[in-house]
N, C-alpha and C. Protein backbone atom coordinates (compact mmCIF):
# COMPACT_ATOMS: atom_id res chain seq x y z
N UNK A 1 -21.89 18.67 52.32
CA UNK A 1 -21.19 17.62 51.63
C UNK A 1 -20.38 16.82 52.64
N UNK A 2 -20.42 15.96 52.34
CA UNK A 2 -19.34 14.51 53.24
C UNK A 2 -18.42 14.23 52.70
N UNK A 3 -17.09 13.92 53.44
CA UNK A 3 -15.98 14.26 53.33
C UNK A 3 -15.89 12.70 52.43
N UNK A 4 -16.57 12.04 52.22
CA UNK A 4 -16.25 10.72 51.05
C UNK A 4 -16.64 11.13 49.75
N UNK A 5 -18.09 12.06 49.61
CA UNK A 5 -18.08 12.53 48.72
C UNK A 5 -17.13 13.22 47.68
N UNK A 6 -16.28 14.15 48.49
CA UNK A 6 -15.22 15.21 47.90
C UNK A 6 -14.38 14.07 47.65
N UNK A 7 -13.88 13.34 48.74
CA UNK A 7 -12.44 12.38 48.61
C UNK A 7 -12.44 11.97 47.00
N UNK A 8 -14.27 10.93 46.97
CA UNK A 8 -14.49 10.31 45.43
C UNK A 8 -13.92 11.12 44.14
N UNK A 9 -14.75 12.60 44.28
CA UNK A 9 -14.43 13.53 43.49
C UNK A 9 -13.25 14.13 43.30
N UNK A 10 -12.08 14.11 44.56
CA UNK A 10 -10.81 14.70 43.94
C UNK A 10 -10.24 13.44 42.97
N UNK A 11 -9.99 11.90 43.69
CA UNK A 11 -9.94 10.77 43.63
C UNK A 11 -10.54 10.13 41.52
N UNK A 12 -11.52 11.05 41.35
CA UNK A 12 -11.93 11.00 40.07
C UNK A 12 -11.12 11.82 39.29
N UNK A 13 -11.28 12.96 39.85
CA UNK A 13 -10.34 14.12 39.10
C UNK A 13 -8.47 13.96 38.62
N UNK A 14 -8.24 12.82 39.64
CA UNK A 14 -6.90 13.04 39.72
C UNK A 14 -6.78 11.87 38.62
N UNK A 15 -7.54 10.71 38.44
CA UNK A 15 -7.38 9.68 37.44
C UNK A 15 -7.96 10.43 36.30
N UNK A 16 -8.68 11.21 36.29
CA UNK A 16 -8.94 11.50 34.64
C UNK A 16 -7.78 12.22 34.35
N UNK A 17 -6.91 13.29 35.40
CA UNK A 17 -5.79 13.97 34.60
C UNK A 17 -4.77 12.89 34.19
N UNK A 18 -4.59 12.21 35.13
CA UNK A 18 -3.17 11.10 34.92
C UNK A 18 -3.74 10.68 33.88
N UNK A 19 -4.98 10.10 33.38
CA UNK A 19 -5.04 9.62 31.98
C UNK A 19 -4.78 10.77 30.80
N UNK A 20 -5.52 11.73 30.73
CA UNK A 20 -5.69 12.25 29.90
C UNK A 20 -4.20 12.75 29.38
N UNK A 21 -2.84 12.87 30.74
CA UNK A 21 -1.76 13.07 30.64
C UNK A 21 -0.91 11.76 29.88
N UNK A 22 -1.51 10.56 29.94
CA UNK A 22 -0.94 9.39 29.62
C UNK A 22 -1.16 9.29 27.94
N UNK A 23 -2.44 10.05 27.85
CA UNK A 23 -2.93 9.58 26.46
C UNK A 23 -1.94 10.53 25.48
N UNK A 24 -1.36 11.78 26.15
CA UNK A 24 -0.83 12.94 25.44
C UNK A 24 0.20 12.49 25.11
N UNK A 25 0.89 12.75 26.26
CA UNK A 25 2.52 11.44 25.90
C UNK A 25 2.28 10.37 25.15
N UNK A 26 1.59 9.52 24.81
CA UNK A 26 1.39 8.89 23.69
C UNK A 26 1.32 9.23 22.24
N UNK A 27 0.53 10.32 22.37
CA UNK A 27 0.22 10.80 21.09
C UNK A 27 1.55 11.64 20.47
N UNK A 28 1.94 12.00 21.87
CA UNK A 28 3.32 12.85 21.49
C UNK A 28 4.43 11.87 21.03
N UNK A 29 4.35 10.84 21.40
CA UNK A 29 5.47 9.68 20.92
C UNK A 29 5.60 9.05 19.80
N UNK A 30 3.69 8.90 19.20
CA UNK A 30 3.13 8.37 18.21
C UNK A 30 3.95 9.60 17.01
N UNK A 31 3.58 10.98 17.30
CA UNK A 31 3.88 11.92 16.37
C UNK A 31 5.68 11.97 16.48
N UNK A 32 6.18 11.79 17.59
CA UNK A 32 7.57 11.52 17.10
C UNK A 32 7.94 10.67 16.24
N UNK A 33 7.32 9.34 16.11
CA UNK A 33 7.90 8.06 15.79
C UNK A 33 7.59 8.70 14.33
N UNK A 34 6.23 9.32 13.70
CA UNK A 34 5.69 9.66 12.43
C UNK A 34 6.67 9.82 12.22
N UNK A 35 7.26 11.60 12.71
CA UNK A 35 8.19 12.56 12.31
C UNK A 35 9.75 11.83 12.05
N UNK A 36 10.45 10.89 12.91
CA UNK A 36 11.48 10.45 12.39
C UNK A 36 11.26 9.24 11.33
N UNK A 37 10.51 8.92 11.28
CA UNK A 37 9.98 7.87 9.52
C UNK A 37 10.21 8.43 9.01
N UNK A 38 9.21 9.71 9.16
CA UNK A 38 9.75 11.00 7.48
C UNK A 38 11.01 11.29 7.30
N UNK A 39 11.54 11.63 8.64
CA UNK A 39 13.35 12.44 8.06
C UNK A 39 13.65 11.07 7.56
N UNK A 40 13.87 10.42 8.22
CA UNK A 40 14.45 9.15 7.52
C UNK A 40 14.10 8.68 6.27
N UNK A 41 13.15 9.14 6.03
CA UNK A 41 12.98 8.36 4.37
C UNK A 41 13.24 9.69 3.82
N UNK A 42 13.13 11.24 4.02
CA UNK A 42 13.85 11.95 3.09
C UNK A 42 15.05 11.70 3.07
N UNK A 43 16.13 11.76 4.12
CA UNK A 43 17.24 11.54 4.54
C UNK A 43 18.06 10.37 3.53
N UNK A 44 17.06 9.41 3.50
CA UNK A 44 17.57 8.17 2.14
C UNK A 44 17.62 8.63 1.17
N UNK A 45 16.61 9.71 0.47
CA UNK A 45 15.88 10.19 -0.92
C UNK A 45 17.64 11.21 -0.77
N UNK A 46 17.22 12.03 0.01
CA UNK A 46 18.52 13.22 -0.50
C UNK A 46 20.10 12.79 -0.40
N UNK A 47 20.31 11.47 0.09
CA UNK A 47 21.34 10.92 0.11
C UNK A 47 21.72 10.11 -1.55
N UNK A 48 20.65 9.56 -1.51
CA UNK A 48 20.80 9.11 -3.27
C UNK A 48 20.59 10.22 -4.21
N UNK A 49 20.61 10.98 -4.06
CA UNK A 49 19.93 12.62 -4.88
C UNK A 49 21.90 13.05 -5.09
N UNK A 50 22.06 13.31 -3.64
CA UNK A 50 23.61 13.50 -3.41
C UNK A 50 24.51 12.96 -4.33
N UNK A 51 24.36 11.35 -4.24
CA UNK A 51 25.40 10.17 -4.49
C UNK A 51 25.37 10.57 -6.46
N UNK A 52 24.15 10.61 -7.01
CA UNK A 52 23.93 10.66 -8.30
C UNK A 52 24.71 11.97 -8.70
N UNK A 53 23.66 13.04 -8.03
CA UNK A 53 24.59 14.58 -8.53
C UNK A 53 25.93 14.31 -8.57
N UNK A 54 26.77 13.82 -7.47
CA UNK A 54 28.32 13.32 -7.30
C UNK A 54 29.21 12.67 -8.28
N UNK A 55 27.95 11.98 -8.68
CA UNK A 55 28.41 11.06 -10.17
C UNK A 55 28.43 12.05 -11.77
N UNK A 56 27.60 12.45 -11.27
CA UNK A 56 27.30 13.00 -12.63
C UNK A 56 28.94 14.55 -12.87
N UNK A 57 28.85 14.94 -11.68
CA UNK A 57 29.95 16.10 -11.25
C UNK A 57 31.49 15.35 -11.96
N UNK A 58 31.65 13.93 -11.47
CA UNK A 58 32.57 13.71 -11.45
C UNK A 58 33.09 13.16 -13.02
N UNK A 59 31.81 12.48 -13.57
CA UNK A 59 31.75 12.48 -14.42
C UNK A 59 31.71 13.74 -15.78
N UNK A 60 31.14 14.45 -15.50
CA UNK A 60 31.72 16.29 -16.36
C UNK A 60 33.02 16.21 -16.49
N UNK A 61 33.75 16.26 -15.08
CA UNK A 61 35.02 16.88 -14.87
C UNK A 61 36.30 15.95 -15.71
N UNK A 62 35.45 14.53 -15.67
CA UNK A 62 35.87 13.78 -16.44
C UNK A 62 36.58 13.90 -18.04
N UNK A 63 35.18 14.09 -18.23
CA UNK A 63 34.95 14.61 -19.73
C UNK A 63 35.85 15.61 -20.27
N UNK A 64 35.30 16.83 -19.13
CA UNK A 64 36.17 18.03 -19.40
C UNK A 64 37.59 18.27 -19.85
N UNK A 65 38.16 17.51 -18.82
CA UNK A 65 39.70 17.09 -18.84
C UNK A 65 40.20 16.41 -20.28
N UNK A 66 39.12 15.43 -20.61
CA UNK A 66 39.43 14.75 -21.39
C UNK A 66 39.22 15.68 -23.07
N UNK A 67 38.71 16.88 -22.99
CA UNK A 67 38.40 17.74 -24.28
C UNK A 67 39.52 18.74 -24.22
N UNK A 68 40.00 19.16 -25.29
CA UNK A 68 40.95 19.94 -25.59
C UNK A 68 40.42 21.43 -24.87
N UNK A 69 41.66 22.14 -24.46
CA UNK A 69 40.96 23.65 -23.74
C UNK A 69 41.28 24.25 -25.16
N UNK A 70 41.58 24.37 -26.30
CA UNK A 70 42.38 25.32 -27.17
C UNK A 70 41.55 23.95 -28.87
N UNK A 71 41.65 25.17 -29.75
CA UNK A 71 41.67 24.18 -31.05
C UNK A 71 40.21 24.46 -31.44
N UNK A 72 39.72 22.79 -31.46
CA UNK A 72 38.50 22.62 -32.24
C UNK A 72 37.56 23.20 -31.38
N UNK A 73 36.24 23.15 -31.93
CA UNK A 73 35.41 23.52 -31.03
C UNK A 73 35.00 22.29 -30.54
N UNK A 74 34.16 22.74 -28.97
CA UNK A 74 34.07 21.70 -28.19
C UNK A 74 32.86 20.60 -28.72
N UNK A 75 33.56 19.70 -28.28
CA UNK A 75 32.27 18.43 -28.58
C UNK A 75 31.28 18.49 -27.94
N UNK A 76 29.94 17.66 -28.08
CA UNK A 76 28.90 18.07 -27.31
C UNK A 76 29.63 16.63 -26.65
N UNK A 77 29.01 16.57 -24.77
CA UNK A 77 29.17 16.03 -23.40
C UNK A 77 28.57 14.52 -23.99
N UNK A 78 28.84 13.18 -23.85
CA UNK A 78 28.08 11.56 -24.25
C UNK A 78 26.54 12.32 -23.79
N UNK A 79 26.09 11.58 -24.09
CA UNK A 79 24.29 11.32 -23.42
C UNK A 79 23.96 10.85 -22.53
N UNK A 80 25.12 10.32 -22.05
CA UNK A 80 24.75 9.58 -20.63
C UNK A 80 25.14 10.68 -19.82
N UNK A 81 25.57 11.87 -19.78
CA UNK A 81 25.54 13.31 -19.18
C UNK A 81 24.58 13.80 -19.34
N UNK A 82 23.51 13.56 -19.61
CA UNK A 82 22.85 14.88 -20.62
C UNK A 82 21.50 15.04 -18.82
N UNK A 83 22.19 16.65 -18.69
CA UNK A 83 21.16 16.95 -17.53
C UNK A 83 20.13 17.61 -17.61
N UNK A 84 19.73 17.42 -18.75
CA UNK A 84 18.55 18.53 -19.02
C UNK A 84 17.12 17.61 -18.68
N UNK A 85 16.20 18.30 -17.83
CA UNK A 85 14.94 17.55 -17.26
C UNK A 85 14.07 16.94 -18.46
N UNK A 86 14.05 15.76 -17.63
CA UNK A 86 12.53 14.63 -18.17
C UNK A 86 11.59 15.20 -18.80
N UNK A 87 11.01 15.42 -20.39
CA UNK A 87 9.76 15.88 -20.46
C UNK A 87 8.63 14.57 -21.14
């Protein structure tokens, strides 16, 4: 073998790794960028999830306060409380 031969061949070898290394880091960046879209749009979802539960909490305690602890029996909570799931 001749020493241009090998040169070509390391010379090949070394551009297919640098690519194949270029293409990874890409893909790895591509899958970052995915991955923080997602937190971020759960991150919105469980923040309004938060803000509502918060409302609704504050709103009970509301209520609560506002019903006698002693006496009649208790009233049922408005409807605009009412946490029982969607069917």
């Amino acid at each position: 073998m001749d020493i241009a031969g090998v040169a070509a061949a390391v010379v090949g070898l070394v551009v297919g790794v640098l690519g194949w290394t270029q293409s990874r880091a890409t893909n790895r960046r591509s899958d970052f960028t995915t991955i923080t879209e997602r937190l971020d749009r759960e991150l919105r979802v469980e923040r309004e999830q938060r803000r509502i539960q918060t409302y609704y909490l504050v709103a009970l305690v509301k209520w609560g306060r506002r019903v006698a602890p002693e006496g009649d029996p208790v009233p049922e909570p408005p409807p605009e409380l009412d946490l029982s799931p969607w069917a």
